[in-house]
Protein backbone atom coordinates (compact mmCIF):
# COMPACT_ATOMS: atom_id res chain seq x y z
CA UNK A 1 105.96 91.85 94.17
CA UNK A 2 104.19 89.06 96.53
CA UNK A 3 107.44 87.40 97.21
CA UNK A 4 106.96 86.76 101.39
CA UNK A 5 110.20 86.20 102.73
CA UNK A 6 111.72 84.96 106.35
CA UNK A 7 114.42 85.86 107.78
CA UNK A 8 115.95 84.10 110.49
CA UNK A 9 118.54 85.90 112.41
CA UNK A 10 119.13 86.34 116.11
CA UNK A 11 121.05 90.02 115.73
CA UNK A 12 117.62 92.37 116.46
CA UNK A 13 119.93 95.39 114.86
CA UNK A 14 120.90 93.59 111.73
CA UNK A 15 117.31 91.76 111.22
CA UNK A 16 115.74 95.41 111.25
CA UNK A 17 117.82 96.50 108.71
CA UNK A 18 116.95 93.48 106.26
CA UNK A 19 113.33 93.46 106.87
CA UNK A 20 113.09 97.12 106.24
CA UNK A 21 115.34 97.12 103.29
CA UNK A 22 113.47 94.00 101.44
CA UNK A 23 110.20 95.85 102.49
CA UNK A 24 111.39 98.87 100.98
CA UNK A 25 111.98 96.92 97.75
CA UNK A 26 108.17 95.62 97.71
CA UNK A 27 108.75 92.48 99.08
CA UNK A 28 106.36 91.35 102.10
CA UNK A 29 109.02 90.49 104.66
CA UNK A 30 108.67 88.78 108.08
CA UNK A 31 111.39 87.67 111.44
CA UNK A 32 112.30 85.10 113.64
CA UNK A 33 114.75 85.15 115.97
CA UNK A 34 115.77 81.62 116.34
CA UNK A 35 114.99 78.34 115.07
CA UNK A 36 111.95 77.03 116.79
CA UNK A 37 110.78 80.05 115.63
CA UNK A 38 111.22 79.69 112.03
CA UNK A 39 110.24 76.07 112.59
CA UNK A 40 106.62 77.28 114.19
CA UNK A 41 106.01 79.77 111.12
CA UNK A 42 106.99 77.75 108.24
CA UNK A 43 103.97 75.45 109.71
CA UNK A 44 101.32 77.86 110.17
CA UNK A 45 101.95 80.18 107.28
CA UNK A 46 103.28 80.29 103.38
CA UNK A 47 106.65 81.33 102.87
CA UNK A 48 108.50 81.90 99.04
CA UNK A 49 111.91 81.97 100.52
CA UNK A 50 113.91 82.07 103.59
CA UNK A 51 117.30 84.05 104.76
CA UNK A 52 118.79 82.16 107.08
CA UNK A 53 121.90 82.77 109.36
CA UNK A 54 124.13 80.33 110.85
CA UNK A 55 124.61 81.45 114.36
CA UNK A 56 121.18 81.23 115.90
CA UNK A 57 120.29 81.03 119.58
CA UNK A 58 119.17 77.56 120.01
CA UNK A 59 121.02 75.60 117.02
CA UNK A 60 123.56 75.77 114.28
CA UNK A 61 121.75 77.00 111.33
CA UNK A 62 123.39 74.41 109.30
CA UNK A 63 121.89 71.60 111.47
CA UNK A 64 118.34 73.38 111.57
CA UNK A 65 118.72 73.39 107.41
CA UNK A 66 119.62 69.63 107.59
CA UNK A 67 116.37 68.61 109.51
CA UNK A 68 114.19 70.85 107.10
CA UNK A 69 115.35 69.06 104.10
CA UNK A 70 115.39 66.13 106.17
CA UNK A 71 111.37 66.35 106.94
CA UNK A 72 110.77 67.33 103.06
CA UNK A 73 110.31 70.37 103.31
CA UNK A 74 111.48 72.72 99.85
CA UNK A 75 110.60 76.39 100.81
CA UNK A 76 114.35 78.04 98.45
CA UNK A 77 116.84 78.82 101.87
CA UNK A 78 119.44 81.65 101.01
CA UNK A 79 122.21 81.46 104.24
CA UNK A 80 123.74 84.82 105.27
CA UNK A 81 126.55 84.67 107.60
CA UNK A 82 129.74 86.18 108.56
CA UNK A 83 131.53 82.35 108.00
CA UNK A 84 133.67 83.59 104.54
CA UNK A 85 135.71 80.49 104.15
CA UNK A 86 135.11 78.54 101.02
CA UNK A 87 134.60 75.20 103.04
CA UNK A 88 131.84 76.56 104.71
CA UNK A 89 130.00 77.81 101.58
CA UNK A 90 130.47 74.57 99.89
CA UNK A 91 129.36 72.56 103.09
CA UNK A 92 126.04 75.18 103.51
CA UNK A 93 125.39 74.37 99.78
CA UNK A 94 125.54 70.63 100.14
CA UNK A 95 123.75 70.94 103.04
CA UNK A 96 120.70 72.14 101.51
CA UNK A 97 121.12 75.85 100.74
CA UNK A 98 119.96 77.24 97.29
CA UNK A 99 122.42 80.21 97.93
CA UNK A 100 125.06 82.04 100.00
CA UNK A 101 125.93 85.33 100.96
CA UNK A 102 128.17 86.51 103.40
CA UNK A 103 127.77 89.41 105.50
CA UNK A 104 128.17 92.22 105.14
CA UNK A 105 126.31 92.41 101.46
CA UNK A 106 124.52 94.67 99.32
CA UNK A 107 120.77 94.34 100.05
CA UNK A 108 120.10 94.94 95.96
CA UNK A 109 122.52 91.78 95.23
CA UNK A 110 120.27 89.89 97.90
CA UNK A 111 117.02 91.10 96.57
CA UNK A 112 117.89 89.94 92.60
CA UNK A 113 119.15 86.62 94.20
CA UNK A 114 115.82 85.90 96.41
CA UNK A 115 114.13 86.94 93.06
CA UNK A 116 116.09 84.54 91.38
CA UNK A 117 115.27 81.33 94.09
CA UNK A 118 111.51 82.45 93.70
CA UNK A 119 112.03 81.81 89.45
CA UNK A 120 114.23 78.50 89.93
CA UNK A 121 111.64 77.39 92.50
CA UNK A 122 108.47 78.03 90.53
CA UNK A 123 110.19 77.26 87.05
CA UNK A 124 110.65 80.32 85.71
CA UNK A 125 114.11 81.69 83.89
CA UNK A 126 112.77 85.08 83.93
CA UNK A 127 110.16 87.12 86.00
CA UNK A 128 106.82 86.89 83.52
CA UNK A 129 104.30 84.50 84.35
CA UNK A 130 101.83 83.33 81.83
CA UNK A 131 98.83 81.33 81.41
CA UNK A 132 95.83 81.62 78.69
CA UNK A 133 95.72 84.74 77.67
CA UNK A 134 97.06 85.96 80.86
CA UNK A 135 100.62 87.37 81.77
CA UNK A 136 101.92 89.07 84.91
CA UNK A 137 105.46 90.37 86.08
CA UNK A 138 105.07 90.67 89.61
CA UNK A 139 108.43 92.15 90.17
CA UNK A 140 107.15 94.88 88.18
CA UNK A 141 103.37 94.83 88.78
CA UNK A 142 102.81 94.98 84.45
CA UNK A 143 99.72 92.36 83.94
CA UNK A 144 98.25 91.25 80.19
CA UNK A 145 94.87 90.31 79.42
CA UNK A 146 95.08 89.49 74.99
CA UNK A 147 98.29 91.67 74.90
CA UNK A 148 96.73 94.46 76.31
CA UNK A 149 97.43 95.57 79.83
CA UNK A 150 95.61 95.71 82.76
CA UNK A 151 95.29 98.38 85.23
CA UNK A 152 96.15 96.29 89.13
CA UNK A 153 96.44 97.98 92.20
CA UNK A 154 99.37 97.13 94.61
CA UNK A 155 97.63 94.32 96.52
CA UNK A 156 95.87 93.26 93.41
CA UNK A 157 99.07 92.18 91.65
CA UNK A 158 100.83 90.49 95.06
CA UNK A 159 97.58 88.39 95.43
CA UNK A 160 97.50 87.29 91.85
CA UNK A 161 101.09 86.64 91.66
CA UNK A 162 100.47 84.91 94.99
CA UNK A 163 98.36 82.18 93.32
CA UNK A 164 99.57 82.10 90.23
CA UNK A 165 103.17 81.08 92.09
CA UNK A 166 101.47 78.33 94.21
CA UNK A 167 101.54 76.10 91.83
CA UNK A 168 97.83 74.48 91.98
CA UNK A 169 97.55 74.77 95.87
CA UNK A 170 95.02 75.86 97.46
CA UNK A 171 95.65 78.95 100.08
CA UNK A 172 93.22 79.92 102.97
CA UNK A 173 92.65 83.56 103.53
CA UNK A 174 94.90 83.20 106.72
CA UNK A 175 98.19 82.57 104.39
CA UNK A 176 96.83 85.33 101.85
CA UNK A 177 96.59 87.68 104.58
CA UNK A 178 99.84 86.76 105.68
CA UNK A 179 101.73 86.76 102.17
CA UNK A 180 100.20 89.90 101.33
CA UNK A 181 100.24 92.40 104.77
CA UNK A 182 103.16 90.46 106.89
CA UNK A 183 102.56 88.29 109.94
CA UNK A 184 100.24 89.45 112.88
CA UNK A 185 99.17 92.59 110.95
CA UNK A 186 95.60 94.09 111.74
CA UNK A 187 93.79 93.68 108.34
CA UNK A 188 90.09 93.75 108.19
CA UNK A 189 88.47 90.27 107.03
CA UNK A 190 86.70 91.61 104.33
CA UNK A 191 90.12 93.02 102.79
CA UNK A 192 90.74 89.71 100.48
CA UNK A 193 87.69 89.44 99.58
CA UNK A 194 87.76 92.70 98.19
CA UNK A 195 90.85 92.51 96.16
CA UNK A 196 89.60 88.71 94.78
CA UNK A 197 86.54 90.72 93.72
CA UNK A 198 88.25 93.38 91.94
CA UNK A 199 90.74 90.57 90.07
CA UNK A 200 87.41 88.83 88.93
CA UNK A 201 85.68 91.82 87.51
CA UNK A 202 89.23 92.66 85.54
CA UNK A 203 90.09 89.41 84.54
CA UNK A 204 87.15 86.86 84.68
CA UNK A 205 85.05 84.87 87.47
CA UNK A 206 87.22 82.41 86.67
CA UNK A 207 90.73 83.28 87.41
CA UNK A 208 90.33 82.48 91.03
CA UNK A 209 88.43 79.71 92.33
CA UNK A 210 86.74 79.61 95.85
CA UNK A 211 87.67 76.25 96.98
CA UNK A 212 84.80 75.72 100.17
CA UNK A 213 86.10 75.33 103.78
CA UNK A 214 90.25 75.60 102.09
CA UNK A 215 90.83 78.98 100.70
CA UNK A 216 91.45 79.93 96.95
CA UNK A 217 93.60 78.84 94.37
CA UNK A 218 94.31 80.02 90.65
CA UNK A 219 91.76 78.78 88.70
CA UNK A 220 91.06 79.14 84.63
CA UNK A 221 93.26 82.06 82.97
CA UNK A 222 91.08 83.50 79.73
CA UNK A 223 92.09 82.16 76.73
């Protein structure tokens, strides 16, 4: 799955333990430990969803929500917190959460329900993606081309499910690189280019257009 999540919690111990787990479940996972931190990534990279806790270092996670939604921006925010009382729940919803968990939590529950933002947030009641001829399950990694499937490696299926989920934008290799390996990872430049290749020669020149000095973006499914 392609899904890039990040988290935002100041507890190093407990941060570990979520990025490891989600990773462990296929999903690319990145952390922050405060909220100029999260601020600084959601502007220089492409995030699906965010866990956010409450009690960060340099504001209340609640007010840090407020001024995202505030400044338009829609990336799906689950908050995870120790704060159990129903008040706060309602007021974290209100304030511009698309869920709430409290801690502690089963990491599965939290992966189906950041599965579940990704599908509101795109659309989508269910995993499958289609368009043409063309179907994909990221969460799975099954692709159709005409009802018959496609062999994709790993990285192959998170980059298609990568575009396919953006919606019409346009991603540079930078956020690519980033949804697919995690932030500041050593990835040779040629790496996307590579897997874009391979997607072509499976599925058509078409499926993913080169958009000059931008990046790529899904581009004509077969039909």
């Amino acid at each position: 799955m392609s899904m890039r999540v990040l988290v935002v919690e100041d507890d190093e111990l407990i941060a570990r333990g979520i990025v490891s787990g989600l990773r462990a479940h296929g999903l690319t996972a990145d952390h922050v430990g405060s909220a100029s931190q999260a601020a600084s990534s959601l502007r220089s990279g492409h995030c699906d969803v965010m866990v956010l806790d409450l009690g960060l270092p340099d504001a209340d996670g609640m007010d840090f929500l407020a001024r995202l939604r505030a400044g338009g921006e829609t990336v799906p925010v689950l908050l995870l917190t120790a704060r159990d009382a129903v008040e706060d729940r309602i007021a974290g919803l209100h304030g511009g959460a698309d869920d709430y968990m409290v801690k502690p939590f089963d990491l599965g529950e939290l992966v189906a329900r950041l599965h579940a933002l990704v599908r509101r947030a795109a659309g989508r009641s269910v995993n499958r993606i289609e368009s043409g001829a063309l179907a994909l399950d990221p969460a799975s990694g099954q692709a159709w081309l005409h009802g018959e499937a496609v062999e994709l490696s790993r990285r192959e299926t998170e980059l298609l499910a990568t575009l396919m989920q953006a919606g019409g934008r346009c991603l540079s290799g930078e956020q690519i690189k980033d949804s697919l390996y995690g932030f500041g990872q050593d990835v040779g430049s040629n790496a996307i280019n590579v897997h874009i290749h391979n997607l072509r020669q499976k599925l058509g020149p078409a499926v993913i257009e080169t958009v000059r000095g931008l990046g790529y973006r899904f581009g004509r499914a077969p039909r």
